[in-house]
C-alpha atoms as a PDB file:
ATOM      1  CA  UNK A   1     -48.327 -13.105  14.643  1.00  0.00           C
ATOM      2  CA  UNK A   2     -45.396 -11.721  13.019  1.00  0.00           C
ATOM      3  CA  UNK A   3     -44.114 -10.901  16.579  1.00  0.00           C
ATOM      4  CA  UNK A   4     -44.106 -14.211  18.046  1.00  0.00           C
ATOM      5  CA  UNK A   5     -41.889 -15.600  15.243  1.00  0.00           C
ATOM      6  CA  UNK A   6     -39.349 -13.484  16.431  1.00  0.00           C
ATOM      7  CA  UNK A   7     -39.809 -13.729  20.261  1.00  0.00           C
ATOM      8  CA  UNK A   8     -40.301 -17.924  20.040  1.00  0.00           C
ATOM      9  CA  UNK A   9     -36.885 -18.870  18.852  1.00  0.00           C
ATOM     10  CA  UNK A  10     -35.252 -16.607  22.011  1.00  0.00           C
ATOM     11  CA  UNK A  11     -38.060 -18.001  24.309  1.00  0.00           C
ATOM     12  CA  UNK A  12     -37.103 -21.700  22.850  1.00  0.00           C
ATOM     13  CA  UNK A  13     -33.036 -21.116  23.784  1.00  0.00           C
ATOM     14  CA  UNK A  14     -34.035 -19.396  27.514  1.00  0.00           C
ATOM     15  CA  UNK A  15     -35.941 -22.678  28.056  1.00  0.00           C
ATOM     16  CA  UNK A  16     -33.365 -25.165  26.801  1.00  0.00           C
ATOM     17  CA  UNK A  17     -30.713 -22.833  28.977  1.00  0.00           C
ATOM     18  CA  UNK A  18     -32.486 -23.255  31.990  1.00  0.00           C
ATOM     19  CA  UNK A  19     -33.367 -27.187  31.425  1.00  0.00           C
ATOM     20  CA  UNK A  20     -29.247 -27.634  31.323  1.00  0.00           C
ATOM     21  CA  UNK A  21     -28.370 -25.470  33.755  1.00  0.00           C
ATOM     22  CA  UNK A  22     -31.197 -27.482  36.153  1.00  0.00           C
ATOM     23  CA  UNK A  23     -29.511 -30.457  35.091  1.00  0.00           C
ATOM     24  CA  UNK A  24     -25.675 -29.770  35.524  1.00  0.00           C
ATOM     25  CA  UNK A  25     -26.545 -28.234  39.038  1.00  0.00           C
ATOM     26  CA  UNK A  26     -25.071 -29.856  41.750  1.00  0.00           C
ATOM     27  CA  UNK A  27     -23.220 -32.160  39.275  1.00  0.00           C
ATOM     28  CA  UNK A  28     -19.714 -33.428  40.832  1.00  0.00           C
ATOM     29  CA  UNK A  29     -17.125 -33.301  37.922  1.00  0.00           C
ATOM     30  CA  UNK A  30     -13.894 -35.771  39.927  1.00  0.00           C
ATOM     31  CA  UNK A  31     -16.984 -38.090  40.479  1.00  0.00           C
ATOM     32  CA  UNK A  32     -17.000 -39.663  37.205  1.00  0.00           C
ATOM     33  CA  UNK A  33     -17.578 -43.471  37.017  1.00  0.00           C
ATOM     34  CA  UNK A  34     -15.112 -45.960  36.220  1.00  0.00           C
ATOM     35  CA  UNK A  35     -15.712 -49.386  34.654  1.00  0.00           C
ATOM     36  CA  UNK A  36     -12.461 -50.338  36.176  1.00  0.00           C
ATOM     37  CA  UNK A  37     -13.890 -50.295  39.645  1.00  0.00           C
ATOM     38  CA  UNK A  38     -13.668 -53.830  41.441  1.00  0.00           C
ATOM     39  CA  UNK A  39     -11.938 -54.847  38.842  1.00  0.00           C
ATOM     40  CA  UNK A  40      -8.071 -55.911  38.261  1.00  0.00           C
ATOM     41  CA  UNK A  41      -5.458 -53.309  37.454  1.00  0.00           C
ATOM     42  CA  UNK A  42      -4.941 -53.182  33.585  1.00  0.00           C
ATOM     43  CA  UNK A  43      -1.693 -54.974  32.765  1.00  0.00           C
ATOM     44  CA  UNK A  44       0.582 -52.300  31.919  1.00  0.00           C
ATOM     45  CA  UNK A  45       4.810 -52.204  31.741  1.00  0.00           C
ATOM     46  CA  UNK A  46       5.231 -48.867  31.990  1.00  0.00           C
ATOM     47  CA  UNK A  47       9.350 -48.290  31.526  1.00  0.00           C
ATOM     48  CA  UNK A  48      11.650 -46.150  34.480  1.00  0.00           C
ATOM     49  CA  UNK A  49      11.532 -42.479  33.408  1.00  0.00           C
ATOM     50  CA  UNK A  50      15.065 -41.468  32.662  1.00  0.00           C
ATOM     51  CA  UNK A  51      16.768 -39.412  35.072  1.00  0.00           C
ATOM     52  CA  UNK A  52      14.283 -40.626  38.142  1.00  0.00           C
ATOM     53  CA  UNK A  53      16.568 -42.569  39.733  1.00  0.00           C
ATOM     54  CA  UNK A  54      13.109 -45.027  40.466  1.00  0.00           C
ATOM     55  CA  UNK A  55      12.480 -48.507  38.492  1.00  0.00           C
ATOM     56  CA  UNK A  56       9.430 -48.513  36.350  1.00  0.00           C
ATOM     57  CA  UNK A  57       6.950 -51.046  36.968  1.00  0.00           C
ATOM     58  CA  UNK A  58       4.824 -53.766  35.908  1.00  0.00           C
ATOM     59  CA  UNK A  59       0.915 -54.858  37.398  1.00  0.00           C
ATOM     60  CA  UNK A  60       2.676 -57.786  38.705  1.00  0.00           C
ATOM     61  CA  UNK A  61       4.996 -56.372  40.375  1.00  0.00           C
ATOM     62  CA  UNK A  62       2.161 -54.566  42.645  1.00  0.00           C
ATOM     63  CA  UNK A  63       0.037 -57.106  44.444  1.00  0.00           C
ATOM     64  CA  UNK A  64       0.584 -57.822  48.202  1.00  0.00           C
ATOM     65  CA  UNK A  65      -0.299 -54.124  49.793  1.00  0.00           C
ATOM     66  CA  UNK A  66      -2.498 -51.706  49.321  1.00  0.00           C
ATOM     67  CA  UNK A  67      -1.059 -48.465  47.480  1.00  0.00           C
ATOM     68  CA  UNK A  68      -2.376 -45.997  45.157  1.00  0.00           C
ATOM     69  CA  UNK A  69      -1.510 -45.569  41.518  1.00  0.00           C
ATOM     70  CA  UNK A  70      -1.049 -41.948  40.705  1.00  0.00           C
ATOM     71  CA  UNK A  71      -1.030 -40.086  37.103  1.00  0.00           C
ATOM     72  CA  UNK A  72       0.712 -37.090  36.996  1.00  0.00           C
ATOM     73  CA  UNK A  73       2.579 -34.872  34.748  1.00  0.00           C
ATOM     74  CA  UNK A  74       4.831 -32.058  34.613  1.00  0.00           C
ATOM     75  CA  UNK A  75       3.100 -29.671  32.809  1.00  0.00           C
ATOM     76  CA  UNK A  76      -0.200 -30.153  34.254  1.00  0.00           C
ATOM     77  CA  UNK A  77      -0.630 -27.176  37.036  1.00  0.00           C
ATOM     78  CA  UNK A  78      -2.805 -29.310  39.195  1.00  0.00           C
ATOM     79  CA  UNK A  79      -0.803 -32.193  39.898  1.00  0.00           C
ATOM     80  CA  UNK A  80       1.660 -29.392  41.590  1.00  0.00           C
ATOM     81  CA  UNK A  81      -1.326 -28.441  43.843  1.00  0.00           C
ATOM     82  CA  UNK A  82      -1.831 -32.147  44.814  1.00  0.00           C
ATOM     83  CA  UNK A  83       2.092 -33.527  44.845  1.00  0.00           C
ATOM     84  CA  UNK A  84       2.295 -31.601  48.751  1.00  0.00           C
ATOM     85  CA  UNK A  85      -0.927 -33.451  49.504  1.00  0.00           C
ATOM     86  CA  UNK A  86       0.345 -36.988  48.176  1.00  0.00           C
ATOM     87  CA  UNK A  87       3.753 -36.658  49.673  1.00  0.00           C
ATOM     88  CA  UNK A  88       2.344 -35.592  53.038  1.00  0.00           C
ATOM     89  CA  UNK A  89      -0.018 -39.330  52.538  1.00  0.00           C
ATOM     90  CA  UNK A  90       3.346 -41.032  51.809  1.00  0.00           C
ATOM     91  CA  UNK A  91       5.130 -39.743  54.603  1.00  0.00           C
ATOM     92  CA  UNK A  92       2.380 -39.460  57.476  1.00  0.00           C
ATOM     93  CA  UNK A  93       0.585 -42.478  56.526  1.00  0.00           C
ATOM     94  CA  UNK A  94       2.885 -44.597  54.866  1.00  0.00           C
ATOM     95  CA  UNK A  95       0.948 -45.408  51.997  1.00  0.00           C
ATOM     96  CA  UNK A  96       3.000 -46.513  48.818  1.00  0.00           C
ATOM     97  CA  UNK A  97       2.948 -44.267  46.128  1.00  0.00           C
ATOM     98  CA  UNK A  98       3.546 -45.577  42.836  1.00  0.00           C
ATOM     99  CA  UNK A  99       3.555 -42.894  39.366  1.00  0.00           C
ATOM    100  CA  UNK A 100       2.393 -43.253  36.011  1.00  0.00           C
ATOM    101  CA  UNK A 101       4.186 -40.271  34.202  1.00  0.00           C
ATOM    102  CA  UNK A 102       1.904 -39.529  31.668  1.00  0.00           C
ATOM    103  CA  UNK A 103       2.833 -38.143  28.006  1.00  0.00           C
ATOM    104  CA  UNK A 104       5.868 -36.359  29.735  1.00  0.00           C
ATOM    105  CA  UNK A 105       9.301 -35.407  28.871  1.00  0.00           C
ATOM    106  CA  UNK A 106      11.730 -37.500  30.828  1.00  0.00           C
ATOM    107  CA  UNK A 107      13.559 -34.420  31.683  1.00  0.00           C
ATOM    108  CA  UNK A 108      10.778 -32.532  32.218  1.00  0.00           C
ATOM    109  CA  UNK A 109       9.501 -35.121  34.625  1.00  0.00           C
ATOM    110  CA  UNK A 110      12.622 -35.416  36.672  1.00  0.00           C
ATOM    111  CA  UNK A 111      13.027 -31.528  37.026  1.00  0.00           C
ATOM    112  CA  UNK A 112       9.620 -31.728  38.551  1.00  0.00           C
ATOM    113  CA  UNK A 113      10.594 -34.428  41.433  1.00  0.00           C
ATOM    114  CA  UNK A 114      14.047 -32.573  41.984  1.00  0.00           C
ATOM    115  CA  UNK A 115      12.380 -29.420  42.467  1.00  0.00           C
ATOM    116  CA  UNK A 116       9.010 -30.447  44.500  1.00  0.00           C
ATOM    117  CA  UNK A 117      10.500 -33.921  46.145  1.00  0.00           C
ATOM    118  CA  UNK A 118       9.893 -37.407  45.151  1.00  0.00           C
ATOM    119  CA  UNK A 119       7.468 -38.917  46.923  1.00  0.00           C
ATOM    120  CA  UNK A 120       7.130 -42.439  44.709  1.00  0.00           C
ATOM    121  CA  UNK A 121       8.244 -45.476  45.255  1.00  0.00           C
ATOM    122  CA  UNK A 122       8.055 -46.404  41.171  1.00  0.00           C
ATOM    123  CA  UNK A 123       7.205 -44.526  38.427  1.00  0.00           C
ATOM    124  CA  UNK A 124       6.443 -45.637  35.058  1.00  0.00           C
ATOM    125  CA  UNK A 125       6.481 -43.481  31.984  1.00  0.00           C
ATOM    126  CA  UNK A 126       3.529 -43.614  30.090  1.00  0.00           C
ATOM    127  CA  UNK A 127       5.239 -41.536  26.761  1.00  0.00           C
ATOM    128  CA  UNK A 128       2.653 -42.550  23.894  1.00  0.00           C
ATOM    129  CA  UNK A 129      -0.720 -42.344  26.891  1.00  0.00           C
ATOM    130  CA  UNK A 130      -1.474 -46.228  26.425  1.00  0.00           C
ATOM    131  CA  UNK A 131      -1.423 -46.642  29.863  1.00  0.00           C
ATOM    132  CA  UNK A 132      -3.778 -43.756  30.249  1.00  0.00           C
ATOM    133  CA  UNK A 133      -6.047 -45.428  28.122  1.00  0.00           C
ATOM    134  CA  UNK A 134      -6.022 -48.632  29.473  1.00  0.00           C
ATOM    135  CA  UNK A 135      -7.181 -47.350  33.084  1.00  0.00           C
ATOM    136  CA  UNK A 136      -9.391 -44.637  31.381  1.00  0.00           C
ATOM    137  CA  UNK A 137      -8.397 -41.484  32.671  1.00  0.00           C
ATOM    138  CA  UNK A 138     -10.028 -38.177  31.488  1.00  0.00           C
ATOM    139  CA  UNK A 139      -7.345 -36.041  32.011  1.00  0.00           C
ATOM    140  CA  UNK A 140      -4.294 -35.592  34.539  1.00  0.00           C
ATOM    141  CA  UNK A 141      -3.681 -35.864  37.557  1.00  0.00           C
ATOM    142  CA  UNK A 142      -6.416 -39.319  38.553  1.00  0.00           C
ATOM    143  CA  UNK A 143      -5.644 -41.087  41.273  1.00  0.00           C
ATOM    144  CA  UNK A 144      -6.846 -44.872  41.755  1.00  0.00           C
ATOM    145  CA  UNK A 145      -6.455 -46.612  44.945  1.00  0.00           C
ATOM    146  CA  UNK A 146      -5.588 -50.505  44.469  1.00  0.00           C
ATOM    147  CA  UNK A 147      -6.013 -52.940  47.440  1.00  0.00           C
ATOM    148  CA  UNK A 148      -3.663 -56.427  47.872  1.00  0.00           C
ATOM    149  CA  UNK A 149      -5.274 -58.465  45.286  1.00  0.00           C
ATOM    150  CA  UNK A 150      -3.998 -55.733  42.652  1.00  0.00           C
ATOM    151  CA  UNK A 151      -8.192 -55.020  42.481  1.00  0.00           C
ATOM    152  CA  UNK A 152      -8.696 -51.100  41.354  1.00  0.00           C
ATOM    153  CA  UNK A 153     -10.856 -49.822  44.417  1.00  0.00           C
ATOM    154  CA  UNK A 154     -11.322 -46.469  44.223  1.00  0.00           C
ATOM    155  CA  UNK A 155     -10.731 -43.511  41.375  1.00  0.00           C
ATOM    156  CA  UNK A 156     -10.394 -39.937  41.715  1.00  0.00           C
ATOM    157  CA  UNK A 157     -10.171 -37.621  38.553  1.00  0.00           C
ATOM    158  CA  UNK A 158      -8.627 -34.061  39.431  1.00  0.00           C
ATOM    159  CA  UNK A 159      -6.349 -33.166  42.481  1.00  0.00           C
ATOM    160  CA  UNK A 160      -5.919 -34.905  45.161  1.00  0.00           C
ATOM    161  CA  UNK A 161      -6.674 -32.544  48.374  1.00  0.00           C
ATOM    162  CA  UNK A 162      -6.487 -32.740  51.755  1.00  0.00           C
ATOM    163  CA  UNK A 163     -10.439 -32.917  52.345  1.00  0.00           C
ATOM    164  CA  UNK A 164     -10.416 -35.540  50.302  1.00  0.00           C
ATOM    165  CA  UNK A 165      -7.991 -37.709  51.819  1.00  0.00           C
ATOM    166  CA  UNK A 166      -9.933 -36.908  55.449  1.00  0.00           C
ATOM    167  CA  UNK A 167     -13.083 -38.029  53.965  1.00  0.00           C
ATOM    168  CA  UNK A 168     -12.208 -40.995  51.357  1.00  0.00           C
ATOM    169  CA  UNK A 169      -8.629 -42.211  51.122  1.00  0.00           C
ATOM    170  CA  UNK A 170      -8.039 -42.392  54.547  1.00  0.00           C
ATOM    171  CA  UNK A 171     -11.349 -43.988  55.453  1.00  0.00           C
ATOM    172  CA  UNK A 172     -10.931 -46.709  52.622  1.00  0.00           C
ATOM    173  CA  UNK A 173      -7.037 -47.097  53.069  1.00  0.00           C
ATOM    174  CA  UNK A 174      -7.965 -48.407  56.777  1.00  0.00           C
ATOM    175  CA  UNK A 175     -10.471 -50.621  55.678  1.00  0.00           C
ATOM    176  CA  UNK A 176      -8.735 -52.110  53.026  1.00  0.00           C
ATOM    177  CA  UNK A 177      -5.496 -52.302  55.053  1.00  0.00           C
ATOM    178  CA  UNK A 178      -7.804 -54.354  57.606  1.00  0.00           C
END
């Protein structure tokens, strides 16, 4: 008897291990849901980022074309694995890139464009992470695509790579586009 109060606690744990680990299998992290989804951009005036020679922007000032709304920073290591990706979407596929600098120096910020390129058309700097609230990102980099009507179609939460745009942006930025 004695012996099973020891052995039931560690039997207990291996059985609660195994019931999470059944659970988080095959779990997708980037695909977490968004409430924003269908929904209208959050009305944000994010101000230019000084020394990025680029306007800041305001929702309204991004309704007629499809784009996609992109938060980045400088010190987070995988929005340099995506910014190649992005540019290469930019430049390929003419798809307008706007930026949402998020809780960045300004210098820091336009070191990072000088030394990888600048592949935005606006970017806004989000200093206090208001505007990361208000679209309700999880972390850096997130990606949203947007459609005409300024209507938040699509979110992606990590880095933007290049299976990714094969097998969702492009797919959706042609149907939305018409």
């Amino acid at each position: 008897m004695r012996r099973l109060l020891y052995v039931l606690p560690a039997v207990l744990v291996a059985a609660l291990a195994f019931t999470f680990a059944i659970g988080l299998r095959d779990r997708d992290p980037s695909a977490l849901p968004s409430a924003l989804i269908d929904r209208p951009l959050p009305a944000l005036d994010l101000p230019a980022v000084e020394g990025v020679d680029l306007p800041g922007w305001q929702t309204a000032d991004l309704h007629g074309e499809v784009m996609l709304v992109n938060v980045f920073a400088s010190w987070c290591p995988p929005c340099r694995v995506e910014h190649p990706v992005l540019t290469r979407l930019t430049e390929v596929h003419g798809v307008p890139l706007i930026g949402v600098n998020y809780k960045d120096a300004p210098e820091a910020a336009a070191a990072f464009l000088v030394e990888l390129g600048n592949p935005y058309r606006k970017i806004g700097g989000d200093f206090e992470g208001r505007a990361g609230l208000e679209l309700g990102i999880s972390g850096v980099p997130e990606t949203f695509i947007v459609d005409a009507d300024g209507h938040i179609r699509f979110r992606h939460a990590g880095p933007v790579l290049p299976e990714h745009v094969e097998q969702v942006f492009l797919p959706l930025l042609r149907e939305l586009r018409g």
